[in-house]
PDB file of N, CA and C in Angstrom:
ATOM      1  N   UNK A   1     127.490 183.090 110.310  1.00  0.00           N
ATOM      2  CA  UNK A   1     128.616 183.367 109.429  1.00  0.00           C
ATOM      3  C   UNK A   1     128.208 183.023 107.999  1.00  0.00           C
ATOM      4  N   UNK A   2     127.846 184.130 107.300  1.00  0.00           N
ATOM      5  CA  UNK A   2     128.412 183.505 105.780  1.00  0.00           C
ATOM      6  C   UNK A   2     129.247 182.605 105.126  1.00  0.00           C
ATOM      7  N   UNK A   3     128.415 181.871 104.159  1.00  0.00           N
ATOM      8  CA  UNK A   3     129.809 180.840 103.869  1.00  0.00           C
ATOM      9  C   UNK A   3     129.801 181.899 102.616  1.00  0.00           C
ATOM     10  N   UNK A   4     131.038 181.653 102.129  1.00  0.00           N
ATOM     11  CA  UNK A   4     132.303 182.277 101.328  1.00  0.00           C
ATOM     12  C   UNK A   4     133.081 181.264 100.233  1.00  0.00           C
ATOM     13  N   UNK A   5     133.027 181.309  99.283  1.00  0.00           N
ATOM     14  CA  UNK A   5     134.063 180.754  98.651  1.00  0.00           C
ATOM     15  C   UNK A   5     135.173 181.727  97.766  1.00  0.00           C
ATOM     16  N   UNK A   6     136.562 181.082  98.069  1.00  0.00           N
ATOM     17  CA  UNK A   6     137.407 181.702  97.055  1.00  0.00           C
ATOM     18  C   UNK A   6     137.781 181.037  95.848  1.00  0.00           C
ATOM     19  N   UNK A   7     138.460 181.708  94.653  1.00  0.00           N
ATOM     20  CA  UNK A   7     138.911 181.309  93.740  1.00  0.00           C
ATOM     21  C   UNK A   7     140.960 181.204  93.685  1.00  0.00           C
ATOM     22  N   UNK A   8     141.013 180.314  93.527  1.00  0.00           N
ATOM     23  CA  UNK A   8     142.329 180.412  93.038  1.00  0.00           C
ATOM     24  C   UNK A   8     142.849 179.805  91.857  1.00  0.00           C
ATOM     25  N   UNK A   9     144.445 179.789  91.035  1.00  0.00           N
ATOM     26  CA  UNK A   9     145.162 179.330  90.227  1.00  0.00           C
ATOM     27  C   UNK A   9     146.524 178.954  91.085  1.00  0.00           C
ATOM     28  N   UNK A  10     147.075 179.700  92.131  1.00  0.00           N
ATOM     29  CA  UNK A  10     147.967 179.604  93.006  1.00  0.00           C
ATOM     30  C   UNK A  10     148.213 178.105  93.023  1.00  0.00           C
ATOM     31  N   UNK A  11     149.209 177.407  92.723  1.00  0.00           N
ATOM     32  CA  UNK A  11     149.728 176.154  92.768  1.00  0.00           C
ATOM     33  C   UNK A  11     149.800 175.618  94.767  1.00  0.00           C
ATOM     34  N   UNK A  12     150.871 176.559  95.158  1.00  0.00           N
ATOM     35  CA  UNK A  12     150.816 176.481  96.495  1.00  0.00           C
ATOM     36  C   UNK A  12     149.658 176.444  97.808  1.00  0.00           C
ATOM     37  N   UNK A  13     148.362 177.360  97.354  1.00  0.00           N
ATOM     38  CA  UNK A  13     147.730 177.347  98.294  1.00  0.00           C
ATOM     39  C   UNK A  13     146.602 176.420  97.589  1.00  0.00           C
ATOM     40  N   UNK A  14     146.441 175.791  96.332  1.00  0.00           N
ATOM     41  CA  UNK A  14     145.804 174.817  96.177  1.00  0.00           C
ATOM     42  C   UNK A  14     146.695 173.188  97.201  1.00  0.00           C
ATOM     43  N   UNK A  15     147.541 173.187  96.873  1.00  0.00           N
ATOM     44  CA  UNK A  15     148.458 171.917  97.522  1.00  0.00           C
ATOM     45  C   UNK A  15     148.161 172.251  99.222  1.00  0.00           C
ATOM     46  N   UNK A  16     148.446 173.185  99.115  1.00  0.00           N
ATOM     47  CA  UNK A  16     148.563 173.486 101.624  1.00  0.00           C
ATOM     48  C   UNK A  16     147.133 173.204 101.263  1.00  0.00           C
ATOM     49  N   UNK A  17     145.769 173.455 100.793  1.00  0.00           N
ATOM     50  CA  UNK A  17     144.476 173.402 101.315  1.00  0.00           C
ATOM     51  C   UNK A  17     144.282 171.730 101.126  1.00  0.00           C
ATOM     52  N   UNK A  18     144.300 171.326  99.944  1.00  0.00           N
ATOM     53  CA  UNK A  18     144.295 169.733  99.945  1.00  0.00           C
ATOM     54  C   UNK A  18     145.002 168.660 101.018  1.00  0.00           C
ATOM     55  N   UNK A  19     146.470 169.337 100.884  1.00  0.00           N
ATOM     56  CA  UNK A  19     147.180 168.320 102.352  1.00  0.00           C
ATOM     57  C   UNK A  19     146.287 168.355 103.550  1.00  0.00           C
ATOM     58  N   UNK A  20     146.179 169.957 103.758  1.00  0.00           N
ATOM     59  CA  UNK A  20     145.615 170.337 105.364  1.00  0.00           C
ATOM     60  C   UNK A  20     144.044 169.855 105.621  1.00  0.00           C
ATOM     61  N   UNK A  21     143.430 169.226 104.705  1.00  0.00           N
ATOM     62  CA  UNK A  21     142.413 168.452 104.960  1.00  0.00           C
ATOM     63  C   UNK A  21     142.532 167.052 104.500  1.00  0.00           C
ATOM     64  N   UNK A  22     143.912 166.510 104.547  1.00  0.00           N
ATOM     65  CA  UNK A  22     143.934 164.832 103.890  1.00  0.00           C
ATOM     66  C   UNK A  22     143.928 164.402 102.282  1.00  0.00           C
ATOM     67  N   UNK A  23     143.933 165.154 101.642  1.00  0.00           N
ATOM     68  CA  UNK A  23     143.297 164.525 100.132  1.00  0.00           C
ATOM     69  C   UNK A  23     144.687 164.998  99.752  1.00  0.00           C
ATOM     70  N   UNK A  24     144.716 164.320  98.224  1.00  0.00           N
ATOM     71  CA  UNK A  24     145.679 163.556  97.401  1.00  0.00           C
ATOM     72  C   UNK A  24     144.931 164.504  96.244  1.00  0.00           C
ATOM     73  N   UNK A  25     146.265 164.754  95.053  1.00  0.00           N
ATOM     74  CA  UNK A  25     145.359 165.254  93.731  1.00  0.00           C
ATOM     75  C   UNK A  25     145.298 163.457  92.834  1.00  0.00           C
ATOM     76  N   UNK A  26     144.342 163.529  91.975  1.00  0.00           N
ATOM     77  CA  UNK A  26     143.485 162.522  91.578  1.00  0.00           C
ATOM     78  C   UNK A  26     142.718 163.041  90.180  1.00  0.00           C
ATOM     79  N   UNK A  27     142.448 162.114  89.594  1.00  0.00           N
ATOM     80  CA  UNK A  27     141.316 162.105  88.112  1.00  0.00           C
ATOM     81  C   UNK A  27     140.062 161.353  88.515  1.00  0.00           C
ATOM     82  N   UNK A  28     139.145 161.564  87.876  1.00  0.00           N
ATOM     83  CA  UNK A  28     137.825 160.124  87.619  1.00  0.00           C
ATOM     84  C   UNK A  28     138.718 159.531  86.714  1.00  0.00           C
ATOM     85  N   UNK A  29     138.260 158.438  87.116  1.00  0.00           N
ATOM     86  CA  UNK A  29     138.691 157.209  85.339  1.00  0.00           C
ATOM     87  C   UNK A  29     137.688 157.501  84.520  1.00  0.00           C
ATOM     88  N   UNK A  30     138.028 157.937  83.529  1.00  0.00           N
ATOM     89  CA  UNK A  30     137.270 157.770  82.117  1.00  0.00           C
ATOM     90  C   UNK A  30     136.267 156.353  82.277  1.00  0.00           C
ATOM     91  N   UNK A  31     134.996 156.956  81.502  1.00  0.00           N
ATOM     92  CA  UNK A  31     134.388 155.581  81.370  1.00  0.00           C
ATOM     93  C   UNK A  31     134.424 154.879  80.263  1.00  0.00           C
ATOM     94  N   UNK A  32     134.943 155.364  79.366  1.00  0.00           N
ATOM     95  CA  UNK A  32     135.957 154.413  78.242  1.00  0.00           C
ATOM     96  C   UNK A  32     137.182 154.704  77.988  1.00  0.00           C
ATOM     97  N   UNK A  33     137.821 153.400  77.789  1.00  0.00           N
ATOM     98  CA  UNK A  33     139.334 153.391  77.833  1.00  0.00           C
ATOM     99  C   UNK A  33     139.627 153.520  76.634  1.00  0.00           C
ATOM    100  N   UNK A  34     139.824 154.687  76.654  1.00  0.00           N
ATOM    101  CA  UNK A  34     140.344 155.313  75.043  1.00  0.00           C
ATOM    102  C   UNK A  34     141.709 156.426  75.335  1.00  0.00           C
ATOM    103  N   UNK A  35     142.608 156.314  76.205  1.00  0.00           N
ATOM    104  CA  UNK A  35     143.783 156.546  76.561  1.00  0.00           C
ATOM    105  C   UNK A  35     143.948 157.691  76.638  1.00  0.00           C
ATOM    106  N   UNK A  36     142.080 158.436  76.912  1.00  0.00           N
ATOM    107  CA  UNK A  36     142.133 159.955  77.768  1.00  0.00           C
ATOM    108  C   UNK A  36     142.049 160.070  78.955  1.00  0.00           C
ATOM    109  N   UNK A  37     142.297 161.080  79.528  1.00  0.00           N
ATOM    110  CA  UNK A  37     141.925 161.409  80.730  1.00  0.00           C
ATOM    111  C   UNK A  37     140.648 161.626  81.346  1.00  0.00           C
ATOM    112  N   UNK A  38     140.653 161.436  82.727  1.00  0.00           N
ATOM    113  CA  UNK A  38     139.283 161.937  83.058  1.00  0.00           C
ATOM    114  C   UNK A  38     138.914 163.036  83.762  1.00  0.00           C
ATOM    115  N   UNK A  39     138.348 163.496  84.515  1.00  0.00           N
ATOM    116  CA  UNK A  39     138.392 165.228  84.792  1.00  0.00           C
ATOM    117  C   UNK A  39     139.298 164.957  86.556  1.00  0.00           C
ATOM    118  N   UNK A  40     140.014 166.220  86.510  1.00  0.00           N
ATOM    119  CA  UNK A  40     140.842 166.702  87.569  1.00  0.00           C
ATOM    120  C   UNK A  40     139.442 166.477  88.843  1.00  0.00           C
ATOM    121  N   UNK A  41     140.088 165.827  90.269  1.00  0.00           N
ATOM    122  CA  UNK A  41     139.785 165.823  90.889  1.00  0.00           C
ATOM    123  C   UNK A  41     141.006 165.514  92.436  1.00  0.00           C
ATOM    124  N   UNK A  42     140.075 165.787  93.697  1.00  0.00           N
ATOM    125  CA  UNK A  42     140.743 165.486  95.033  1.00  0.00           C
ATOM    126  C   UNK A  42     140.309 164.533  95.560  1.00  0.00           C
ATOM    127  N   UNK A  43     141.099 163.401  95.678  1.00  0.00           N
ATOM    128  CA  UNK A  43     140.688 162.256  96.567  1.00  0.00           C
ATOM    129  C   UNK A  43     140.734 162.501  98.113  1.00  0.00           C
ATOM    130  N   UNK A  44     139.853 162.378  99.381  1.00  0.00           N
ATOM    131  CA  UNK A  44     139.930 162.585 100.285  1.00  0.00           C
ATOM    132  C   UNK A  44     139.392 160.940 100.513  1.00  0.00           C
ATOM    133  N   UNK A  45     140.358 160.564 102.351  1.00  0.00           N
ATOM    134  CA  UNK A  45     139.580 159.796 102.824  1.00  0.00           C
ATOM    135  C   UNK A  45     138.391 159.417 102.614  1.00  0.00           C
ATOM    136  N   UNK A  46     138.194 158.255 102.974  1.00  0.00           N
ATOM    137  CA  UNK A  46     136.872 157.678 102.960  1.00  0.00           C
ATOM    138  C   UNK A  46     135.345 158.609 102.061  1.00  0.00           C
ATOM    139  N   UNK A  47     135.930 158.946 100.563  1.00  0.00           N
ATOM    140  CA  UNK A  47     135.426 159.138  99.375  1.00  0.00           C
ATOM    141  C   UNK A  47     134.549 157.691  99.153  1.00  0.00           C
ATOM    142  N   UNK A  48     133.252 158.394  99.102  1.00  0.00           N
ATOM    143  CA  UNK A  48     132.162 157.376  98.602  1.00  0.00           C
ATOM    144  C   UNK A  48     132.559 156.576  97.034  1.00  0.00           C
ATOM    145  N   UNK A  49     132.709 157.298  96.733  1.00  0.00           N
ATOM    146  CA  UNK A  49     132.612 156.798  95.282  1.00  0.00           C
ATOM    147  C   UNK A  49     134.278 156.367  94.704  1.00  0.00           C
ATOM    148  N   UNK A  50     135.415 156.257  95.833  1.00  0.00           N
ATOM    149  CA  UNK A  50     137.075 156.746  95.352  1.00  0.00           C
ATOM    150  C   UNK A  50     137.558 155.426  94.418  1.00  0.00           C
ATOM    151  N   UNK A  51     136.592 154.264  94.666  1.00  0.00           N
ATOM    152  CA  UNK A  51     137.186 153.513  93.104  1.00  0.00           C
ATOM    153  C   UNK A  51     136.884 153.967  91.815  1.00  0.00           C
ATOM    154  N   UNK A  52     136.380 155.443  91.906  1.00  0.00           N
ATOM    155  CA  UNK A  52     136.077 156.050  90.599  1.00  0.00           C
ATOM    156  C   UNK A  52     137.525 156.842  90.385  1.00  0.00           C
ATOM    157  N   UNK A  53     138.081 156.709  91.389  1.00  0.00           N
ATOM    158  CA  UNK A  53     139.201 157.809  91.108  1.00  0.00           C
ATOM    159  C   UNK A  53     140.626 157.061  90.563  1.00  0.00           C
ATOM    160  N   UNK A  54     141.751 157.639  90.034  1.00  0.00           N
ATOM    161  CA  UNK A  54     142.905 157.143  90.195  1.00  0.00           C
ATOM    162  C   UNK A  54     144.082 158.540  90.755  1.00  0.00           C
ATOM    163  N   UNK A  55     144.703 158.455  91.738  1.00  0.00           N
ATOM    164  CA  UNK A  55     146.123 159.122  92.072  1.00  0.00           C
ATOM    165  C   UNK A  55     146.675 159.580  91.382  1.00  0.00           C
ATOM    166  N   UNK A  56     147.011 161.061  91.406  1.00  0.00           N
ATOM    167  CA  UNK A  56     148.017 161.321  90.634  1.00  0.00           C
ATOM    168  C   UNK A  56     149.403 162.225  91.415  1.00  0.00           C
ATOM    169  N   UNK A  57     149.952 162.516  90.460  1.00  0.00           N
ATOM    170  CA  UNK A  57     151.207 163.409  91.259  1.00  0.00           C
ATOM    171  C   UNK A  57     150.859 164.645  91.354  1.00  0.00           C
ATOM    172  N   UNK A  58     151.219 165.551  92.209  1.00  0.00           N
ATOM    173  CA  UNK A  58     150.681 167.162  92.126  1.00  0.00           C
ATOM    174  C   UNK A  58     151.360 167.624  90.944  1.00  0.00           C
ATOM    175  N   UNK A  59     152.702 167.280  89.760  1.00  0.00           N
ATOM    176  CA  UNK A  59     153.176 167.818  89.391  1.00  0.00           C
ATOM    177  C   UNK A  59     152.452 167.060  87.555  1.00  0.00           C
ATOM    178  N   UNK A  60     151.849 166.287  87.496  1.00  0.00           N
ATOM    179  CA  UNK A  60     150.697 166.071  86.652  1.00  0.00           C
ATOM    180  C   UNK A  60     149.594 166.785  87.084  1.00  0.00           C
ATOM    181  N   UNK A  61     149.087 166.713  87.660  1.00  0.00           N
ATOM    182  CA  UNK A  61     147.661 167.436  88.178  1.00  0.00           C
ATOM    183  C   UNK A  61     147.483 168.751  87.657  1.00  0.00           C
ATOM    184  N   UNK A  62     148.888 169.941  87.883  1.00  0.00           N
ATOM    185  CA  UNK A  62     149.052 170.944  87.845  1.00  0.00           C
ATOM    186  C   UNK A  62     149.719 171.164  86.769  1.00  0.00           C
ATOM    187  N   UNK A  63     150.038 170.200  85.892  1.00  0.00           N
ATOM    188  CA  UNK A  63     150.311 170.210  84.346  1.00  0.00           C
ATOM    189  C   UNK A  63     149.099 170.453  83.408  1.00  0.00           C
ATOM    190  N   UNK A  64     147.975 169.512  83.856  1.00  0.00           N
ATOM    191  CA  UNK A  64     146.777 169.520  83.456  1.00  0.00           C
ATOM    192  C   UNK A  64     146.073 170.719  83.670  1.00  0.00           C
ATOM    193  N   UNK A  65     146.068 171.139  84.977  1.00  0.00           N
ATOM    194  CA  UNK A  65     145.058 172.153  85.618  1.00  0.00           C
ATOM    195  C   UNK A  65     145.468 173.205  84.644  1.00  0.00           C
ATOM    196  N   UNK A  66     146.743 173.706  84.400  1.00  0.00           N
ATOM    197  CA  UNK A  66     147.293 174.919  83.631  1.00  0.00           C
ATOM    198  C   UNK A  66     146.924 174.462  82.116  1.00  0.00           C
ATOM    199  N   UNK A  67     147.571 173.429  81.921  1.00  0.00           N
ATOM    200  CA  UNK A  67     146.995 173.416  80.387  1.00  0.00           C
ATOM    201  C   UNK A  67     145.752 173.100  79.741  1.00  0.00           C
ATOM    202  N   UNK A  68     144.452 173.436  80.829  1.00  0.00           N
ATOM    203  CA  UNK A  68     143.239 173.305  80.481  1.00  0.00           C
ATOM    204  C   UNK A  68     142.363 174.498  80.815  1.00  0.00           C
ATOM    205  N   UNK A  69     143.844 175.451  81.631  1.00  0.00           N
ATOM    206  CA  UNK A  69     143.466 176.928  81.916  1.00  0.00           C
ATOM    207  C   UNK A  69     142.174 176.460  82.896  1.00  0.00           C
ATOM    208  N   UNK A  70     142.051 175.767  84.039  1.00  0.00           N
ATOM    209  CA  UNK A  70     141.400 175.643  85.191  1.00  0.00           C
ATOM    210  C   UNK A  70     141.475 176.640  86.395  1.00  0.00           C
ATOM    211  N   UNK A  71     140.782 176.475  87.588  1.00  0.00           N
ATOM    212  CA  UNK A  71     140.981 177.072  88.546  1.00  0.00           C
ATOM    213  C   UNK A  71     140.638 176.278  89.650  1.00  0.00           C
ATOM    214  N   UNK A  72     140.854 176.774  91.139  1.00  0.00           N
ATOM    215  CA  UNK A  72     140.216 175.883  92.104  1.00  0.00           C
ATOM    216  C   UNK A  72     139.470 176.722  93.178  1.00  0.00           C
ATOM    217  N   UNK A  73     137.875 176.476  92.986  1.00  0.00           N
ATOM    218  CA  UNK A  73     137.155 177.146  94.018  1.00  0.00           C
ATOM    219  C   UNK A  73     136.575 176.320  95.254  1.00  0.00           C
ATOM    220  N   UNK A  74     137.237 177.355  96.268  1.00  0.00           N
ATOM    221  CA  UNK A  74     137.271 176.275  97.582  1.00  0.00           C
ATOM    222  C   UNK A  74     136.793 176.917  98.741  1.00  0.00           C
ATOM    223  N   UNK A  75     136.175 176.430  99.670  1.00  0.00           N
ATOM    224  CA  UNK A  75     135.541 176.789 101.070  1.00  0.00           C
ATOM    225  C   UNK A  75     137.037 176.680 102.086  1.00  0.00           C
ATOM    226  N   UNK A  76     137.053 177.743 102.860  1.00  0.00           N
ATOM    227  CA  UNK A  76     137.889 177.610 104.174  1.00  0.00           C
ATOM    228  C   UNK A  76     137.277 176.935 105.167  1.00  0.00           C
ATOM    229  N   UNK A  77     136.251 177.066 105.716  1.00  0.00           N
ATOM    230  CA  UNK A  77     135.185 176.840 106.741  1.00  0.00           C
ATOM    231  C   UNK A  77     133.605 176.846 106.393  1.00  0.00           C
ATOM    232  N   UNK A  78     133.093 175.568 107.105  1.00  0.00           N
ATOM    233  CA  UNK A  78     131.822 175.611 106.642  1.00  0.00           C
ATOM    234  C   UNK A  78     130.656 177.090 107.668  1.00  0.00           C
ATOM    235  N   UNK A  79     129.662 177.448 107.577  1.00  0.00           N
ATOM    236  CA  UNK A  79     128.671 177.628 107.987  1.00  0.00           C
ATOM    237  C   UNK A  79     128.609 177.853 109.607  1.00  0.00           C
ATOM    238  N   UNK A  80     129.100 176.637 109.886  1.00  0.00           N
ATOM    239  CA  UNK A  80     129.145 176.480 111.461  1.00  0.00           C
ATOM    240  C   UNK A  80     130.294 176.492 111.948  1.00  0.00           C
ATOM    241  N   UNK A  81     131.628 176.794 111.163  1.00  0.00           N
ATOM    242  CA  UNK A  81     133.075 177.240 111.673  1.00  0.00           C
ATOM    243  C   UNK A  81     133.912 176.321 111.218  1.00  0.00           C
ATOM    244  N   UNK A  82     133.486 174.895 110.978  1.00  0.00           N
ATOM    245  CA  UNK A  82     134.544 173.463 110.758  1.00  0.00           C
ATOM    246  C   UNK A  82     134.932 173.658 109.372  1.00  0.00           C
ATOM    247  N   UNK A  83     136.474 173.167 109.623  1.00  0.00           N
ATOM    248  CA  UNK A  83     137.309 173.116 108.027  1.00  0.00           C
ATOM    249  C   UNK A  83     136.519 172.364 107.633  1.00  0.00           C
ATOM    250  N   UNK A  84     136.340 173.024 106.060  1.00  0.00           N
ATOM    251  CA  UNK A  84     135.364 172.829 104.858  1.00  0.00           C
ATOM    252  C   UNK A  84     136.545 171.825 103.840  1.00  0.00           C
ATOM    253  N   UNK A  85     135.563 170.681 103.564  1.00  0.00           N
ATOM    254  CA  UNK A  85     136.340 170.150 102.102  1.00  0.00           C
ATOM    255  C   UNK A  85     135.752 170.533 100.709  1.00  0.00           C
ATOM    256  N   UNK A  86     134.660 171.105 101.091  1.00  0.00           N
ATOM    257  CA  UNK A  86     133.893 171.435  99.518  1.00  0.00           C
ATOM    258  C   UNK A  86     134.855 172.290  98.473  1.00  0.00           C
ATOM    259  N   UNK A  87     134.741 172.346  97.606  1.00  0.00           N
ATOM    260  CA  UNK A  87     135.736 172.427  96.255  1.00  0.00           C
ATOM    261  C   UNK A  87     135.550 172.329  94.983  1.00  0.00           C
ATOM    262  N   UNK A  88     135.594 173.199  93.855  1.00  0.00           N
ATOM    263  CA  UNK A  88     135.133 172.787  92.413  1.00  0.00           C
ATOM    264  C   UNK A  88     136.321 172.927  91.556  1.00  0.00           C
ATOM    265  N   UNK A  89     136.562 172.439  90.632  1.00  0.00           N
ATOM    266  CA  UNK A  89     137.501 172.710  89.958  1.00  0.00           C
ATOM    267  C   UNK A  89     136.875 173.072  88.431  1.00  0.00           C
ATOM    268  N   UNK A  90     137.081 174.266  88.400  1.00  0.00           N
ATOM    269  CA  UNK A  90     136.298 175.146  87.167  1.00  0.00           C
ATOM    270  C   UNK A  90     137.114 175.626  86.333  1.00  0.00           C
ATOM    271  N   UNK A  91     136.982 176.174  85.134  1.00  0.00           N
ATOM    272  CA  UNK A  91     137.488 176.763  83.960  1.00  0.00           C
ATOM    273  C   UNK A  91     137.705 178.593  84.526  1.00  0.00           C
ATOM    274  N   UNK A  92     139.038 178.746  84.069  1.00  0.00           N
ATOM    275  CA  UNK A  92     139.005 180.033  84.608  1.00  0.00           C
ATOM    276  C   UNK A  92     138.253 181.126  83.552  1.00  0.00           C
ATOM    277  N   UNK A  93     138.236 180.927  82.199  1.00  0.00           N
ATOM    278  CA  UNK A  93     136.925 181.701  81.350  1.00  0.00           C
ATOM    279  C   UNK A  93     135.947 182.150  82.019  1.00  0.00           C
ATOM    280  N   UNK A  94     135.470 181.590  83.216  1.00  0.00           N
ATOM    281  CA  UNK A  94     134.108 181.999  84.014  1.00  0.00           C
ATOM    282  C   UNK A  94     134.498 182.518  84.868  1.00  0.00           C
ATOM    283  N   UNK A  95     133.891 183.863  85.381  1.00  0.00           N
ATOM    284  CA  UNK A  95     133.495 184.875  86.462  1.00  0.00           C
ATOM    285  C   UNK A  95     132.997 184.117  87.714  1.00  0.00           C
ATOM    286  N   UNK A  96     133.339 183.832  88.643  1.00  0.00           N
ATOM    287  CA  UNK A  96     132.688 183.667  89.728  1.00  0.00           C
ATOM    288  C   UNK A  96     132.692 184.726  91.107  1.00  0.00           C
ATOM    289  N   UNK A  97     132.995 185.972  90.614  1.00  0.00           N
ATOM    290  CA  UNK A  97     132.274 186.790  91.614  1.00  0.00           C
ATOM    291  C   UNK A  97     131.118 186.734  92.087  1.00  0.00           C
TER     292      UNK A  97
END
């Protein structure tokens, strides 16, 4: 099977794909505290690195995502058939056909 990724902006099927694999919407913390933000991200379970992260609400997340004109490119299934968590969160300016 080909792996496949899609693109979306869809508020809804970004939220059902995140729940339906466990994760929370989330930021990195800035590495200086200068009272910006840090880039949009998904916290999932047992995230290696998740004291890099902080929680947010989907209705911040998706305040941000729109007003930075983002997108979310995401795997349904990996390679070998199992729900995929892989995921980028990209600028919609770029083509990813």
């Amino acid at each position: 099977m080909p792996l496949s990724a899609k693109v979306t902006t869809d508020h809804e099927v970004i939220e059902r794909w995140v729940r339906d694999r466990g994760g929370h919407p989330a930021s990195v913390k800035p590495v200086q505290e200068n009272g910006g933000h840090g880039l949009l991200y998904i916290d999932f379970p047992n995230h290696p690195a998740r004291e890099l992260l902080t929680r947010t609400s989907w209705e911040e997340f998706f305040e941000r995502f729109e007003r930075d004109r983002l997108a979310f490119l995401y795997q349904e299934r990996t390679s070998t058939g199992l729900t995929s968590r892989l995921f980028r969160i990209v600028s919609r300016e770029r083509s990813y056909s």
